[in-house]
Protein backbone atom coordinates (compact mmCIF):
# COMPACT_ATOMS: atom_id res chain seq x y z
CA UNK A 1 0.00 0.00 0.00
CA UNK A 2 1.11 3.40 -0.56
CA UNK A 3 0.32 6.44 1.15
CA UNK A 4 1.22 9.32 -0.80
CA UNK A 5 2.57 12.60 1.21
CA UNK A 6 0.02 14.71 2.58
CA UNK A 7 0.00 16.94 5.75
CA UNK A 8 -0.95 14.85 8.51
CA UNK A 9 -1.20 17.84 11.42
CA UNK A 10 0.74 14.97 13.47
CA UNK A 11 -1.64 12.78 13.37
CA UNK A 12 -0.74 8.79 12.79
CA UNK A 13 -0.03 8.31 9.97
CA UNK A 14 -0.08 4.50 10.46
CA UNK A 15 -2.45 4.31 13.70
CA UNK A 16 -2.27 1.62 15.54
CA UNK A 17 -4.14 -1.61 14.70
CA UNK A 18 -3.97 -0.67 11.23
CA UNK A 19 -6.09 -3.52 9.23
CA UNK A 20 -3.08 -3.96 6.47
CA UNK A 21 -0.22 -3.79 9.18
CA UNK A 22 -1.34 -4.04 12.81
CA UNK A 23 2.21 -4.68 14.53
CA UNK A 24 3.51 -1.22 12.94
CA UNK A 25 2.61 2.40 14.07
CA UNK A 26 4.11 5.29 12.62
CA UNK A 27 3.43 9.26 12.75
CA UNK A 28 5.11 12.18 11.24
CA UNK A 29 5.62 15.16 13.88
CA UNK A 30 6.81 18.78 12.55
CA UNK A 31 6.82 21.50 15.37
CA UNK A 32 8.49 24.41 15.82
CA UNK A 33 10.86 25.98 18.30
CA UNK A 34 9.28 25.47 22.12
CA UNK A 35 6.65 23.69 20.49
CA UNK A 36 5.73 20.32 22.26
CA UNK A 37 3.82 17.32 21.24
CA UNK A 38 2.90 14.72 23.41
CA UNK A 39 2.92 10.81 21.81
CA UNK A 40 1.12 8.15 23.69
CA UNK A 41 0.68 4.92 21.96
CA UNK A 42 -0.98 2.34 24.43
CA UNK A 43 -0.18 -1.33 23.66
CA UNK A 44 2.84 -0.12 21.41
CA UNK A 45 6.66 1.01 21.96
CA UNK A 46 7.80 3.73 20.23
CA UNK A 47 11.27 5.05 18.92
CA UNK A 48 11.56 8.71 18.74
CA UNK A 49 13.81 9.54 15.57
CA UNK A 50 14.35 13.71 14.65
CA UNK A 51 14.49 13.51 11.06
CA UNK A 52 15.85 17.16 11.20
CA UNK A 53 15.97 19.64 14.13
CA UNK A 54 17.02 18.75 17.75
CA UNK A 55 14.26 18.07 20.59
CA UNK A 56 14.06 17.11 23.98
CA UNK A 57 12.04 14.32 25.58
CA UNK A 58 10.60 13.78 28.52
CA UNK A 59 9.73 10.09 29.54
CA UNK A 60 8.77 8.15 32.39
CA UNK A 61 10.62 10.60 34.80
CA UNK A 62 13.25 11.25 32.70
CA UNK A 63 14.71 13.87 30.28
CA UNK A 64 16.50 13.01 27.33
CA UNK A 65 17.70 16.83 25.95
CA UNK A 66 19.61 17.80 22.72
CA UNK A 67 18.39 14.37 20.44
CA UNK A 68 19.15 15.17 16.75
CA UNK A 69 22.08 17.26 14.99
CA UNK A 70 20.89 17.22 11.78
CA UNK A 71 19.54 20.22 10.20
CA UNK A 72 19.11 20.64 6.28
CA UNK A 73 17.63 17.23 5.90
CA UNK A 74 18.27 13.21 6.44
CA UNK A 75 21.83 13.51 4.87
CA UNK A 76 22.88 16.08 6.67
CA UNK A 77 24.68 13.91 9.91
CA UNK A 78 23.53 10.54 12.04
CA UNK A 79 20.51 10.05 13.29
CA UNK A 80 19.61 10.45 16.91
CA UNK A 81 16.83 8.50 18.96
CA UNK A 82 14.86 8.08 21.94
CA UNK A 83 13.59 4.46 22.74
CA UNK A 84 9.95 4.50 24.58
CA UNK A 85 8.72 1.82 26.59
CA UNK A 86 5.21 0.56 25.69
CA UNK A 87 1.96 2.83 26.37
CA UNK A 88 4.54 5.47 27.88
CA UNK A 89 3.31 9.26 27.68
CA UNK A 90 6.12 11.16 25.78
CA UNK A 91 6.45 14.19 25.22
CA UNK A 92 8.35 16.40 22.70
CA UNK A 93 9.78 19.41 22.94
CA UNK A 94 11.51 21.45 19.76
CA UNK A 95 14.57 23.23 20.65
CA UNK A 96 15.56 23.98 17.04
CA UNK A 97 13.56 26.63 14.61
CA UNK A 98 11.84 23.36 13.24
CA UNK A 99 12.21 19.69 14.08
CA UNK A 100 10.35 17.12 12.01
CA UNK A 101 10.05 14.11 13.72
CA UNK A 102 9.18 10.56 13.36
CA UNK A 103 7.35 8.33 15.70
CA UNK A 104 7.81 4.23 14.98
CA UNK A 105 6.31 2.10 16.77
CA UNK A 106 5.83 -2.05 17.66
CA UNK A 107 2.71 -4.05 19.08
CA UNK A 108 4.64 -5.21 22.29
CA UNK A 109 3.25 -6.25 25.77
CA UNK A 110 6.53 -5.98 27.38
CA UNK A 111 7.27 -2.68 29.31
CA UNK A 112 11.16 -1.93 29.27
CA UNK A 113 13.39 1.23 30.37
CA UNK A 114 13.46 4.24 27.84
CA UNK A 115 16.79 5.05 26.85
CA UNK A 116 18.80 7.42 24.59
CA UNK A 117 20.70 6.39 21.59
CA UNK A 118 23.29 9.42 20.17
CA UNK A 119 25.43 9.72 16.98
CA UNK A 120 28.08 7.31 18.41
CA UNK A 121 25.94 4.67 18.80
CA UNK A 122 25.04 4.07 15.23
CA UNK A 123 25.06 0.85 14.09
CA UNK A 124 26.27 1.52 10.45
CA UNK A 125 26.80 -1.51 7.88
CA UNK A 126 27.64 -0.86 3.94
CA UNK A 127 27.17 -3.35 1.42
CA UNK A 128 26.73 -3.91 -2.12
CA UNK A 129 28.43 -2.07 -5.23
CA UNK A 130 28.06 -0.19 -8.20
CA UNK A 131 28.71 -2.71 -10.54
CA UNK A 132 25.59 -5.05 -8.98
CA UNK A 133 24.04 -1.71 -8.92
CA UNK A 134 22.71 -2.79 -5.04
CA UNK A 135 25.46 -0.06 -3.28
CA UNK A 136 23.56 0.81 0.07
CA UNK A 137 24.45 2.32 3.70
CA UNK A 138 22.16 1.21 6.55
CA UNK A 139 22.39 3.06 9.68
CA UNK A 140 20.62 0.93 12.32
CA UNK A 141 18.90 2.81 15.27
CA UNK A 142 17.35 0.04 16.81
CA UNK A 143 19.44 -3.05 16.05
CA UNK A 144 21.03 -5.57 17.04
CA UNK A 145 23.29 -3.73 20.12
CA UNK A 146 19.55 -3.33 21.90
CA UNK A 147 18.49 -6.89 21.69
CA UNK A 148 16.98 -7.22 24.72
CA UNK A 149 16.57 -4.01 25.52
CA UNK A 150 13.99 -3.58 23.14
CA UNK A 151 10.73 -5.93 22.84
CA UNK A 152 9.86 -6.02 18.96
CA UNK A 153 11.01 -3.10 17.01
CA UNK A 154 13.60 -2.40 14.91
CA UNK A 155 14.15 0.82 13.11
CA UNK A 156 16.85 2.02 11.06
CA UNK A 157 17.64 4.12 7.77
CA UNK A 158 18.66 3.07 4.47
CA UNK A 159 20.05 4.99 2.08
CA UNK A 160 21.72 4.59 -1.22
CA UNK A 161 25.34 4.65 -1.96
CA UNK A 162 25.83 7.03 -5.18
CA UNK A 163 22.93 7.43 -7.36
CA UNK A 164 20.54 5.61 -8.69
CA UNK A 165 20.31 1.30 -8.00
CA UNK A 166 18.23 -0.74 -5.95
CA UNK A 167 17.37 -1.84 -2.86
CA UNK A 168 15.93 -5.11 -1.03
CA UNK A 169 17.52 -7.56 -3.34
CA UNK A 170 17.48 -10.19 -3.96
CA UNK A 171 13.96 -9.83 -3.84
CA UNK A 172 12.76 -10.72 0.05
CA UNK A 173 9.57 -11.54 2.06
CA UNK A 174 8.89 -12.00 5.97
CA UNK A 175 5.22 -12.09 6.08
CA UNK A 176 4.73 -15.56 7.63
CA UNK A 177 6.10 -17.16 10.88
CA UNK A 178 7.93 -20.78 9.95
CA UNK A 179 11.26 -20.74 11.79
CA UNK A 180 14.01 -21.83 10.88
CA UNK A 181 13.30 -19.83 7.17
CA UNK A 182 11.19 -16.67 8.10
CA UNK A 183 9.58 -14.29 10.57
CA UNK A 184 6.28 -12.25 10.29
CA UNK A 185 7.39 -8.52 10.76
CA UNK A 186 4.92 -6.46 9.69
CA UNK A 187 6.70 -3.39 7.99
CA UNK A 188 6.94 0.55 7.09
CA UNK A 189 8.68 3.21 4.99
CA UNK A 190 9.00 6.05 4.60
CA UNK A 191 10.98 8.01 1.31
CA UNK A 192 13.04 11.18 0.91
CA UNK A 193 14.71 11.63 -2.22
CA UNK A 194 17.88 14.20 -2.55
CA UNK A 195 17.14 16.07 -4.68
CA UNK A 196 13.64 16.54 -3.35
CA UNK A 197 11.98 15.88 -7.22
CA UNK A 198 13.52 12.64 -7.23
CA UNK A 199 11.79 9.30 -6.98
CA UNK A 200 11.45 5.81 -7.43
CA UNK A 201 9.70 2.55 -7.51
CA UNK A 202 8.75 0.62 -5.15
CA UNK A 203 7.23 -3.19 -6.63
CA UNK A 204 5.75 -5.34 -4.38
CA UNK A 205 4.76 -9.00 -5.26
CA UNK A 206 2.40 -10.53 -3.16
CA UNK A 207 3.06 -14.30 -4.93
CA UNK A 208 6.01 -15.63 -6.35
CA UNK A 209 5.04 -16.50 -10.08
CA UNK A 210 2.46 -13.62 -10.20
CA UNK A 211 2.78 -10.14 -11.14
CA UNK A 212 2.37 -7.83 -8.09
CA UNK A 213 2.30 -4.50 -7.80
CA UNK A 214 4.68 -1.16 -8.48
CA UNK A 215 4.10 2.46 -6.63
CA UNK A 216 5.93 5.43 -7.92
CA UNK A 217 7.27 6.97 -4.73
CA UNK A 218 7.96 10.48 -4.23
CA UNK A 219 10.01 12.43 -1.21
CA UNK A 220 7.46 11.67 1.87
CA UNK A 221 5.85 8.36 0.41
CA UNK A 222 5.14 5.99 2.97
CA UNK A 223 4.85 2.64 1.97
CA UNK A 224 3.45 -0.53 3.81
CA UNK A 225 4.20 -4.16 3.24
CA UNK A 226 1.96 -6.63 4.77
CA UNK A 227 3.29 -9.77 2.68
CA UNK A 228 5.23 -10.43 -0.56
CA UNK A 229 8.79 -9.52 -1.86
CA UNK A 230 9.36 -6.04 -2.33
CA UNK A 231 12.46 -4.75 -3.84
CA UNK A 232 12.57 -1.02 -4.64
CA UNK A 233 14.89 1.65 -6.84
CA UNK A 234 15.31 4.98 -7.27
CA UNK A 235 16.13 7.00 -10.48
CA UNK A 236 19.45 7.80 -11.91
CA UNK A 237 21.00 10.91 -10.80
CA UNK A 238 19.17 10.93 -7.08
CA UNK A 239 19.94 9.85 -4.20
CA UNK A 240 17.21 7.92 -2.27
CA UNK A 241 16.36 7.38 2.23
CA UNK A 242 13.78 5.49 3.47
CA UNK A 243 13.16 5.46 6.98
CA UNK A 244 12.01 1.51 8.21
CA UNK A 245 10.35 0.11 10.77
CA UNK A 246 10.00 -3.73 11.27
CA UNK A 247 7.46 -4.85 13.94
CA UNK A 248 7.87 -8.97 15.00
CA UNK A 249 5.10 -11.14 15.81
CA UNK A 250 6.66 -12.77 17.95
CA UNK A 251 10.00 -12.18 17.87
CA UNK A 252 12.63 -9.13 17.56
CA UNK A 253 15.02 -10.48 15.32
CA UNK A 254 14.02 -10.67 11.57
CA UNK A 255 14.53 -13.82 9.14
CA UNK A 256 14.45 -13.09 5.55
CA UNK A 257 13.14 -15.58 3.16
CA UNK A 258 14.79 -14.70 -0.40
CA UNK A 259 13.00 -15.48 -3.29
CA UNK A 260 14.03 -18.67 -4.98
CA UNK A 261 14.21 -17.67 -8.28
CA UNK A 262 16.75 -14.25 -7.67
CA UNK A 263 18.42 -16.04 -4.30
CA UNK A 264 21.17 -17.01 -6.15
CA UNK A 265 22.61 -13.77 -6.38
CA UNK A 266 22.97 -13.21 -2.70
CA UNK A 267 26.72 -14.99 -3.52
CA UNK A 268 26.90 -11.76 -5.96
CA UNK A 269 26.78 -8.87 -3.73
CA UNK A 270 29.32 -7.50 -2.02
CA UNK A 271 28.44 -7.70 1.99
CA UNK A 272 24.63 -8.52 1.94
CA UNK A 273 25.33 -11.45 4.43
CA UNK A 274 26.67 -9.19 7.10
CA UNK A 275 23.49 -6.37 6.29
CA UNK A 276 21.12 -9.97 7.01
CA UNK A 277 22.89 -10.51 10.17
CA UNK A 278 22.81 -7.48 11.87
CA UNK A 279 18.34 -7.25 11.45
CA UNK A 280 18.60 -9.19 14.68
């Protein structure tokens, strides 16, 4: 499904119990300076990620002051985050001109500490290259340093290396729970493209043998994938982000069931078997 951008006066744009994807929530916050929001998301965790603009946050009895350093847009530095333990009131506060902000969220019955995560603790992995035309840079937020701090989210950004190429292949699923092959993690996106009047394509292909599905995304799609394998690309000459959240079932850490007929070419990319371990 894709949600084209609109303004959503920070209101969900994912709300929980969504009927496509009911394990993800996500919501789009823009304030301005002393501006404060408050997010409350009962029955979900959150991860509080400035896309630009620094913020404070104060949770559970805590305050968590100067998250985010970025302040053109999502290339301009590392992220910064504020984990949220399920149901907890949050609230924002903008200490910038502007801050836009995004809220991710996980279905998760387990109530764990909030806690900060800064620039240095970036969990970045690179993979790919240009010649495969899969060159990538995934900055985990949430990931695989937090396992078991964290109940079932995992967030992170993914952006490409260079212009132009694709992402999510080989071609991927994780719509069903069978261990030892795959997880259920219901999941969202959202796109930025630099330049802005970039975009992309974003094909998802609910059975393999069938022809799916292709959305032409645009900076501020969103995009939500309930089941199938759903590679995506952007354009030559731009540079494309997508901010992801993966919600488990019942689990945290994600297994990816490749496609049989493009698996093969896992043994062709540069890396990709270090980016699969570390969505744990």
């Amino acid at each position: 499904m894709h949600i084209a951008p609109y303004d959503n006066k920070n209101q969900a744009v994912v709300a929980a119990g969504h009927p496509l994807v009911p394990l993800v929530y996500f919501n789009i916050v823009k304030l301005t300076r002393d501006q404060s929001f408050t997010s409350t998301v009962p029955g979900y965790e959150t991860c509080i990620v400035p896309a630009t603009g620094t913020i404070d946050v104060h949770v559970a009895g805590e305050a968590f002051e100067n998250i985010g350093q970025r302040r053109q847009n999502v290339w301009d530095g590392e992220p910064e985050a504020v984990y949220v333990p399920t149901g907890a009131q949050a609230q924002i506060i903008c200490r910038s001109d502007q801050a836009e902000v995004f809220v991710a969220g996980a279905l998760c019955d387990q109530v764990l500490p909030a806690f900060a995560v800064r620039a240095a603790d970036i969990d970045p992995v690179q993979y790919g290259s240009d010649d495969t035309k899969t060159h990538r840079k995934i900055k985990h937020i949430l990931g695989t340093k937090y396992h078991g701090r964290v109940g079932r989210l995992l967030v992170s950004e993914l952006y490409t290396v260079g212009t132009g190429g694709w992402s999510g292949f080989p071609s991927h699923k994780h719509d069903t729970n069978r261990l030892p092959d795959e997880t259920r993690h219901d999941e969202a996106y959202n796109f930025r493209f630099n330049p802005p009047h970039g975009s992309g394509l974003q094909m998802l292909q609910r059975e393999d043998g069938v022809s799916g599905d292709a959305y032409h995304i645009v900076d501020g799609s969103t995009v939500l994938i309930d089941k199938g394998y759903h590679p995506c690309c952007v354009l030559p000459g731009y540079q494309m982000y997508y901010f992801t959240i993966l919600a488990g079932e019942t689990q945290r850490s994600l297994v990816q069931y490749f496609q049989p007929s493009h698996a093969d070419q896992i043994e062709t990319i540069p890396g990709i078997k270090d980016m699969i371990a570390k969505f744990k």
